[in-house]
C-alpha atoms as a PDB file:
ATOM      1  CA  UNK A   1      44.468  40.687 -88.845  1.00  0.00           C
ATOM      2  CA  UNK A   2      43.892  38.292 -91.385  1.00  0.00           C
ATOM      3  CA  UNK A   3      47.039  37.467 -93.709  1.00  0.00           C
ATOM      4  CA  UNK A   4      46.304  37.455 -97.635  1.00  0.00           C
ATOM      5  CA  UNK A   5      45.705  33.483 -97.852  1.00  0.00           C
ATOM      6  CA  UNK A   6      42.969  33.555 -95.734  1.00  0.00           C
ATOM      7  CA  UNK A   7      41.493  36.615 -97.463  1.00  0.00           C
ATOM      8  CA  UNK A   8      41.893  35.259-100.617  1.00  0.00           C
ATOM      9  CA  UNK A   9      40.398  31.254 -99.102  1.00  0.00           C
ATOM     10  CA  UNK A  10      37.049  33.858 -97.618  1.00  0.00           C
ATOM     11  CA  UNK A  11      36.665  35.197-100.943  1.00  0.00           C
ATOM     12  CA  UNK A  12      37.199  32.190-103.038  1.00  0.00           C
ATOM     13  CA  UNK A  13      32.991  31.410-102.922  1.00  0.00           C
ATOM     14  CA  UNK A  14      30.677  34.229-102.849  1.00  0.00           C
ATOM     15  CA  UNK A  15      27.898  33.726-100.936  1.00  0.00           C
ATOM     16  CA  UNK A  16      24.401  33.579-102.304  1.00  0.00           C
ATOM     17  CA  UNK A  17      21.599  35.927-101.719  1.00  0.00           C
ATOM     18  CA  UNK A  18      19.850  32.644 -98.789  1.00  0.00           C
ATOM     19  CA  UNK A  19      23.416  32.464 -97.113  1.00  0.00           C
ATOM     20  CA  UNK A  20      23.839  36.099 -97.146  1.00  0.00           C
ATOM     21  CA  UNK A  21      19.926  36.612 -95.776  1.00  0.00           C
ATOM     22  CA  UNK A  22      20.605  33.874 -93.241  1.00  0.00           C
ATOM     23  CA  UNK A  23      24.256  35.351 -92.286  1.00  0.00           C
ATOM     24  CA  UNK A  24      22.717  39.105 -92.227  1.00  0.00           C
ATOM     25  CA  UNK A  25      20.325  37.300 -89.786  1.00  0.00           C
ATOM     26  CA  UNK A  26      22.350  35.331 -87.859  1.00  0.00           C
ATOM     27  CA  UNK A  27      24.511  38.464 -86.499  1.00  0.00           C
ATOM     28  CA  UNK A  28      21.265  40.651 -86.102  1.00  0.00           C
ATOM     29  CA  UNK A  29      20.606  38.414 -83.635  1.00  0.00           C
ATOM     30  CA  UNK A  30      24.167  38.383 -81.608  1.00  0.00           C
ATOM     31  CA  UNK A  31      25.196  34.608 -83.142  1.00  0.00           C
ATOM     32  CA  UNK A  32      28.504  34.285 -84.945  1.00  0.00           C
ATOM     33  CA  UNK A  33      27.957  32.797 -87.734  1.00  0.00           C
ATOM     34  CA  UNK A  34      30.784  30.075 -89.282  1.00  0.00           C
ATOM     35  CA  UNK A  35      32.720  31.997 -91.850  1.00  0.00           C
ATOM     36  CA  UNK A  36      32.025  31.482 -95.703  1.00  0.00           C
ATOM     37  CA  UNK A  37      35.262  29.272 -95.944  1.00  0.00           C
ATOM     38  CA  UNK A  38      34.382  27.523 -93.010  1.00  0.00           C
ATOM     39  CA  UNK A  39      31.424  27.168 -94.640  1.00  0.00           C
ATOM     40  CA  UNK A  40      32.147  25.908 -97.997  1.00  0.00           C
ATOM     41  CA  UNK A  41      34.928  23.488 -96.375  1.00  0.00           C
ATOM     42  CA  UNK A  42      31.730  22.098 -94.078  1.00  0.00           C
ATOM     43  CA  UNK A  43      29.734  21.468 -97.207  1.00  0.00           C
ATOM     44  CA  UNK A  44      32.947  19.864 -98.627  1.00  0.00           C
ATOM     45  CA  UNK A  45      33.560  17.384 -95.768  1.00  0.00           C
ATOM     46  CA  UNK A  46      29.950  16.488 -95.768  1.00  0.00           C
ATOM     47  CA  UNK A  47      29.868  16.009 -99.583  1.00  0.00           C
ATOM     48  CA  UNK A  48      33.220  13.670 -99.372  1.00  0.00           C
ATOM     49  CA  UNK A  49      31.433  10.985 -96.519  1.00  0.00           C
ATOM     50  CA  UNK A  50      27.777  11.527 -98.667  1.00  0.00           C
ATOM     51  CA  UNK A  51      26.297  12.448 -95.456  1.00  0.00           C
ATOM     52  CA  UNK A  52      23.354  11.463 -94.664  1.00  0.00           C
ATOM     53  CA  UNK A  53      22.595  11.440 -90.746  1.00  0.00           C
ATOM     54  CA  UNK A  54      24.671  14.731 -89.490  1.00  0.00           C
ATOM     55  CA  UNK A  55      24.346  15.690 -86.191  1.00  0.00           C
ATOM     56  CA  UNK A  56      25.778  20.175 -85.322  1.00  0.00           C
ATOM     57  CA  UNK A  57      26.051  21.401 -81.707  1.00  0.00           C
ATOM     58  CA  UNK A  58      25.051  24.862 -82.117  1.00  0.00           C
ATOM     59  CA  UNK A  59      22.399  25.521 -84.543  1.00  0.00           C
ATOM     60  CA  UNK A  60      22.974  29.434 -84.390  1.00  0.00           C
ATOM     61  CA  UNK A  61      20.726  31.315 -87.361  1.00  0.00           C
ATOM     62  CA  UNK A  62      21.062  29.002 -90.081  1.00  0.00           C
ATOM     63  CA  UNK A  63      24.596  29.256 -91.784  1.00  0.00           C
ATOM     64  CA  UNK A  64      26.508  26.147 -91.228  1.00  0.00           C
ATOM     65  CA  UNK A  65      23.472  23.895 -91.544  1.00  0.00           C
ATOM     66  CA  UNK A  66      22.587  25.360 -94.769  1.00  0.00           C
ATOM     67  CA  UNK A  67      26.235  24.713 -95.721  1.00  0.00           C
ATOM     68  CA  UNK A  68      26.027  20.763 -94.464  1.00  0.00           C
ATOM     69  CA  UNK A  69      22.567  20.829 -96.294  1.00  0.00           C
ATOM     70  CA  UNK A  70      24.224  21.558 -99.375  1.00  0.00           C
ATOM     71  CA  UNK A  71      27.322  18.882 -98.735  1.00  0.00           C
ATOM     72  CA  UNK A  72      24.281  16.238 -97.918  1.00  0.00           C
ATOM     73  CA  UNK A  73      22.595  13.739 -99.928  1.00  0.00           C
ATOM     74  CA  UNK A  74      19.307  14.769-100.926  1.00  0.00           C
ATOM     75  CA  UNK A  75      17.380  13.094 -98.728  1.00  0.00           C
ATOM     76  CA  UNK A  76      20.079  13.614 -95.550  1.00  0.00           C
ATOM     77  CA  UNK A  77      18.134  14.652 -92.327  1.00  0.00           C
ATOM     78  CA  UNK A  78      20.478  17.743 -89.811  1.00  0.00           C
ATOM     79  CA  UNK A  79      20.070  17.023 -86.187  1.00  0.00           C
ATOM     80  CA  UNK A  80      21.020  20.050 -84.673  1.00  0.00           C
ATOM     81  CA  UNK A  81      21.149  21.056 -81.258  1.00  0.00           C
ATOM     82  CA  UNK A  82      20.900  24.807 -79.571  1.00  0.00           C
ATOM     83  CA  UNK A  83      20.031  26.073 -76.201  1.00  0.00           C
ATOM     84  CA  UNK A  84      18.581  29.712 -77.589  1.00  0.00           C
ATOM     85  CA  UNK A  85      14.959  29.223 -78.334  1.00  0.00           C
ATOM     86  CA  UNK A  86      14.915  32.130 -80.809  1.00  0.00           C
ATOM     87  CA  UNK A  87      17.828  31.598 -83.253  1.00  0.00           C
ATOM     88  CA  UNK A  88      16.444  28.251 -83.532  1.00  0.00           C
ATOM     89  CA  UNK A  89      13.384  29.680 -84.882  1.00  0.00           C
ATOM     90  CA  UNK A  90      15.694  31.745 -87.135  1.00  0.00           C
ATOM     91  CA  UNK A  91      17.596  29.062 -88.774  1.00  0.00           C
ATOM     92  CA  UNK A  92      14.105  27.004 -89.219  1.00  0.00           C
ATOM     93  CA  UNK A  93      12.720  29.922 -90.981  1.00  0.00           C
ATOM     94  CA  UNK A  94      15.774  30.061 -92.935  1.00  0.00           C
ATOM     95  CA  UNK A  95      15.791  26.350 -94.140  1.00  0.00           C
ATOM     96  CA  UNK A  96      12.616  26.157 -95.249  1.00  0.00           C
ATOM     97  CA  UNK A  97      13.106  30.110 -97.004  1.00  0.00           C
ATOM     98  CA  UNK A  98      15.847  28.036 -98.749  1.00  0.00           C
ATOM     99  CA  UNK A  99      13.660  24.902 -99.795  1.00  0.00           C
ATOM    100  CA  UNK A 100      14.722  22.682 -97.155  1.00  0.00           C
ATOM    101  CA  UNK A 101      11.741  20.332 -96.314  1.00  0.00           C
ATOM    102  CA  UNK A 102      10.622  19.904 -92.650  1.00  0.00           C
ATOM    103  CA  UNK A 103      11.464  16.161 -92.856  1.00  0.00           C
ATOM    104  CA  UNK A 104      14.963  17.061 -93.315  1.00  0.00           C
ATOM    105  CA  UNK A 105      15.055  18.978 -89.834  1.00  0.00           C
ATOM    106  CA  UNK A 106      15.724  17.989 -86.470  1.00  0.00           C
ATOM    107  CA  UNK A 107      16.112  21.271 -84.809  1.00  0.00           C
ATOM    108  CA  UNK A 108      16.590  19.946 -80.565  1.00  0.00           C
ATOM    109  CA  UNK A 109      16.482  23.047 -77.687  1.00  0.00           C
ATOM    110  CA  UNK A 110      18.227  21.981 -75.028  1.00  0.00           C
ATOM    111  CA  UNK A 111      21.758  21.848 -73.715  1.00  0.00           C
ATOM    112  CA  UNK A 112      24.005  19.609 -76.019  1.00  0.00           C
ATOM    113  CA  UNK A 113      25.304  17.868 -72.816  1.00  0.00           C
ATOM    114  CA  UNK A 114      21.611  16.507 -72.309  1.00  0.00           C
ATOM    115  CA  UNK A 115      21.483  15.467 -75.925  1.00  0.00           C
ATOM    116  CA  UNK A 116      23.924  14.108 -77.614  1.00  0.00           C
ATOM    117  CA  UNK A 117      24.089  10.951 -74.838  1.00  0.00           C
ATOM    118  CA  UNK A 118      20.115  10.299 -76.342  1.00  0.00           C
ATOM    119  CA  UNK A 119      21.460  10.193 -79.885  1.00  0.00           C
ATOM    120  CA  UNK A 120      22.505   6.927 -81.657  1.00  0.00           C
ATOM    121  CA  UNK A 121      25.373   4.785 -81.127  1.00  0.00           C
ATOM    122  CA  UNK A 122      27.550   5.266 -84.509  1.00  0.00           C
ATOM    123  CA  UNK A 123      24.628   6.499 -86.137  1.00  0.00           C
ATOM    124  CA  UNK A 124      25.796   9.847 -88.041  1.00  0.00           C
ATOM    125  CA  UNK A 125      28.658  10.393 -90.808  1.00  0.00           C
ATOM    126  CA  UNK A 126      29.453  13.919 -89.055  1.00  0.00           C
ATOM    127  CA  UNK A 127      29.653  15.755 -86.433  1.00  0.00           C
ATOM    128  CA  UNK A 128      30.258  19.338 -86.280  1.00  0.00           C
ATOM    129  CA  UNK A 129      30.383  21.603 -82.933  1.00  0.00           C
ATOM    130  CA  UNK A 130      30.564  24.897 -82.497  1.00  0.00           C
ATOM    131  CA  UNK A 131      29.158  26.216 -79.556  1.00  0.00           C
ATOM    132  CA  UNK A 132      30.394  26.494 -76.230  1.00  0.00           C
ATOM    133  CA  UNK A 133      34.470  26.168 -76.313  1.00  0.00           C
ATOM    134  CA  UNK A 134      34.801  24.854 -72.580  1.00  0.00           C
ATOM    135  CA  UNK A 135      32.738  21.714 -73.405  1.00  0.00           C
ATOM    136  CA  UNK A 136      34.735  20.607 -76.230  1.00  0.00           C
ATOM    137  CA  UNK A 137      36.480  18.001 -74.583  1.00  0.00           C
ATOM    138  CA  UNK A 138      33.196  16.493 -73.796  1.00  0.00           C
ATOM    139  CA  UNK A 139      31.724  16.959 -76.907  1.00  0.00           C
ATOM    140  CA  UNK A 140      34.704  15.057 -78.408  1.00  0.00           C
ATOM    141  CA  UNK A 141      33.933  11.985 -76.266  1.00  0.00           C
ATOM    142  CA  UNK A 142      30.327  11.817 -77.538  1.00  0.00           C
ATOM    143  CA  UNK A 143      31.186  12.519 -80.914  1.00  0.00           C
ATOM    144  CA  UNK A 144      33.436   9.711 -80.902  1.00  0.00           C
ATOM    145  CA  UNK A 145      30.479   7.308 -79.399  1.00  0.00           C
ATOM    146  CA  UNK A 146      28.150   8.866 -82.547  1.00  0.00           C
ATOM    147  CA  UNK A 147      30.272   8.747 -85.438  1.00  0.00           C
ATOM    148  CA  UNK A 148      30.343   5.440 -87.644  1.00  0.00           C
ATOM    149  CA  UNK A 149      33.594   3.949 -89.033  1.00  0.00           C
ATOM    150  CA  UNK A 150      34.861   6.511 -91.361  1.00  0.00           C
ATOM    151  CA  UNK A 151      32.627   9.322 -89.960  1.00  0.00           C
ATOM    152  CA  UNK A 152      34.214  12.530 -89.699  1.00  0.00           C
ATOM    153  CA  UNK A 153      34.365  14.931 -86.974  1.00  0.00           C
ATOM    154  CA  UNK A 154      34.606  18.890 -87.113  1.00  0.00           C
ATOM    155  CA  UNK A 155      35.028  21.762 -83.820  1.00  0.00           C
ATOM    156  CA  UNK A 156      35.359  24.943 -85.214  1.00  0.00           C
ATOM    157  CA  UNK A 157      37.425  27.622 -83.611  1.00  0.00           C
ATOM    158  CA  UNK A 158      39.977  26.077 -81.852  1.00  0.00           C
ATOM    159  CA  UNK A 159      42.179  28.389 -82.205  1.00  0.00           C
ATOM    160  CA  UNK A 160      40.935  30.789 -80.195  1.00  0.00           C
ATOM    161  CA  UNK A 161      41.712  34.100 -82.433  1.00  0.00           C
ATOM    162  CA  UNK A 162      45.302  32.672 -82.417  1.00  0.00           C
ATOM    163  CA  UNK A 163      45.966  32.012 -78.517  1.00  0.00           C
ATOM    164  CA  UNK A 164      46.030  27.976 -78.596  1.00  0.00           C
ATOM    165  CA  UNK A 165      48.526  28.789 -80.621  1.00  0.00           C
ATOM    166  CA  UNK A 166      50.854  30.818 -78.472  1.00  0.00           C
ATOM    167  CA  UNK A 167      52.215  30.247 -75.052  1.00  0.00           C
ATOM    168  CA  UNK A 168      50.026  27.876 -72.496  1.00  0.00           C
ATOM    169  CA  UNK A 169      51.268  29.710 -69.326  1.00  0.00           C
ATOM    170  CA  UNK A 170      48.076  32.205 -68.449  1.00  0.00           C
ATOM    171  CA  UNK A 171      44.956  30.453 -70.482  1.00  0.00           C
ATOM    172  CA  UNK A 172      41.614  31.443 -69.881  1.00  0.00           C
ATOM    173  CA  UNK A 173      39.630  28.621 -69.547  1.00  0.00           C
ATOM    174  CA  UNK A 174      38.178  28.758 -72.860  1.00  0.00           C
ATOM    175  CA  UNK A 175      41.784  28.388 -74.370  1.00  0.00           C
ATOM    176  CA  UNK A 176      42.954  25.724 -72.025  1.00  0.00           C
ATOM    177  CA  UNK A 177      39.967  23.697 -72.857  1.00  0.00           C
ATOM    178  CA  UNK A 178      40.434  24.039 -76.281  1.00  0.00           C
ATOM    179  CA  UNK A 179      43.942  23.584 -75.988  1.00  0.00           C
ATOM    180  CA  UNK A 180      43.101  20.351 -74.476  1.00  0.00           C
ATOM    181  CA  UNK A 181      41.148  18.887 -76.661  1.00  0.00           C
ATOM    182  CA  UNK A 182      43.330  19.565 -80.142  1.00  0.00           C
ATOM    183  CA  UNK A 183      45.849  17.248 -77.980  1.00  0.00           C
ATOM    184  CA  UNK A 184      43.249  14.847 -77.368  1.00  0.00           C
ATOM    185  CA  UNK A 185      42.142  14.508 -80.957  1.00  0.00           C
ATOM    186  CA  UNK A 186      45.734  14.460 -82.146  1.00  0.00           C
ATOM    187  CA  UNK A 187      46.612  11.736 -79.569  1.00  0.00           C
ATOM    188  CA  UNK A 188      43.852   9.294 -79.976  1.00  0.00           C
ATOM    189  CA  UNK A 189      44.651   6.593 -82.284  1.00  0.00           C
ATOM    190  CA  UNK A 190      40.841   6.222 -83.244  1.00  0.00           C
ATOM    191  CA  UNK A 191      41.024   9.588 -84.745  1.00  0.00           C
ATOM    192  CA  UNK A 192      42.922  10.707 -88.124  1.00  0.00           C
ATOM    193  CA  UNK A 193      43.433  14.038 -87.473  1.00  0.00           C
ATOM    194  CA  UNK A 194      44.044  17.717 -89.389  1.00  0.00           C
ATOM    195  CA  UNK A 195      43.278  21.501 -88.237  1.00  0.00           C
ATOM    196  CA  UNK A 196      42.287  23.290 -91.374  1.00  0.00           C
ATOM    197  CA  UNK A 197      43.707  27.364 -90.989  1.00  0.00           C
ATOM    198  CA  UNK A 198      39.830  28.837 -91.493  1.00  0.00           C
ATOM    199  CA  UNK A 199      37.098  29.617 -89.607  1.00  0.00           C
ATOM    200  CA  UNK A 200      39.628  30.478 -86.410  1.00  0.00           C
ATOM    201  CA  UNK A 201      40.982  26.805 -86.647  1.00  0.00           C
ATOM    202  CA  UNK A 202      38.727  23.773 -87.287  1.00  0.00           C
ATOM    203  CA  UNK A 203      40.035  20.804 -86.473  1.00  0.00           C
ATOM    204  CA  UNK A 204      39.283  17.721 -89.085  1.00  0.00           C
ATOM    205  CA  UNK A 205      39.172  14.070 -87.638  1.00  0.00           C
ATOM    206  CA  UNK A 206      38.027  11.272 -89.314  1.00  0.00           C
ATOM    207  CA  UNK A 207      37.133   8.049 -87.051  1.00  0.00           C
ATOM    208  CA  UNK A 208      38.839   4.910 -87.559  1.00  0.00           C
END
């Protein structure tokens, strides 16, 4: 149940008719898309760092990249990385149904753990992940390798609907992973560190 803050931080931005398309869309097709305060605080963070090389583990149908695309600089290019063939093809349509040029794009199919060791060397401003919760804690070591100086990092839904929060003793898997890794972000002195209350948790780290 969602408290009257966080109704009031979903409802601050209403979505237009491409996000709304794109969300529609997104769950149509069984993806969960970020919510629109995760959203707008995406496009925020991206915005801050002028983004312009952003690389997001888990492409789903659209929503969160056309968030970072609005957060970007104009000319900003979204390397984003999915293992589902067809919600891929569901965000693409959705870009460029929202002007975003095909030079802009890097949509990758494949398994983010393949990936992200092929990608550049502090080469993006931000990274975002949300896709598979038990691989955060090695998505967290790439991102780390990726990110320039002053490059910011993002994993949504940490919180796991509430239970990182709670007691440790009986975790699923899922939670003690992503139990794990808010402690590893929060301990590692190359990381500045916040967890933002929307979206179910993201945790905010910008690299030293």
């Amino acid at each position: 149940m969602t408290t009257p803050a966080e109704q009031a931080a979903e409802a601050y931005l209403a979505e237009d008719e491409g996000l709304a398309r794109t969300r529609a869309a997104g769950t149509a097709a069984g993806a969960h898309p970020i919510s629109p305060a995760g959203g707008a605080a995406l496009a925020v963070l991206a915005a801050t760092v002028s983004a312009r090389a952003v690389v997001e583990i888990g492409t789903g149908a659209g929503v969160s990249g056309l968030y970072l695309m609005r957060g970007m600089v104009p000319d900003g290019t979204l390397t984003s990385i999915d293992v589902n063939p067809e919600l891929q093809r569901t965000a693409r349509a959705s870009f460029l149904a929202a002007g975003v040029g095909p030079s802009r794009l890097r949509l990758i199919n494949g398994m983010a753990l393949e990936v992200l060791p092929r990608l550049t060397d502090g080469g993006y401003d931000l990274v975002v992940a949300d896709a598979v919760p038990a691989e955060y804690p090695c998505y967290l070591a790439e991102a780390i390798r990726l990110l320039r100086p002053g490059g910011i990092l993002v994993l949504e839904g940490v919180l796991d609907g509430g239970r990182v929060a709670g007691d440790a003793a009986g975790d699923s898997p899922v939670t003690a992973a992503l139990r794990e890794v808010t402690e590893q972000v929060r301990e590692d002195e190359r990381l500045l560190s916040a967890l933002l209350p929307v979206s179910d948790g993201m945790l905010c780290a910008v690299r030293r």
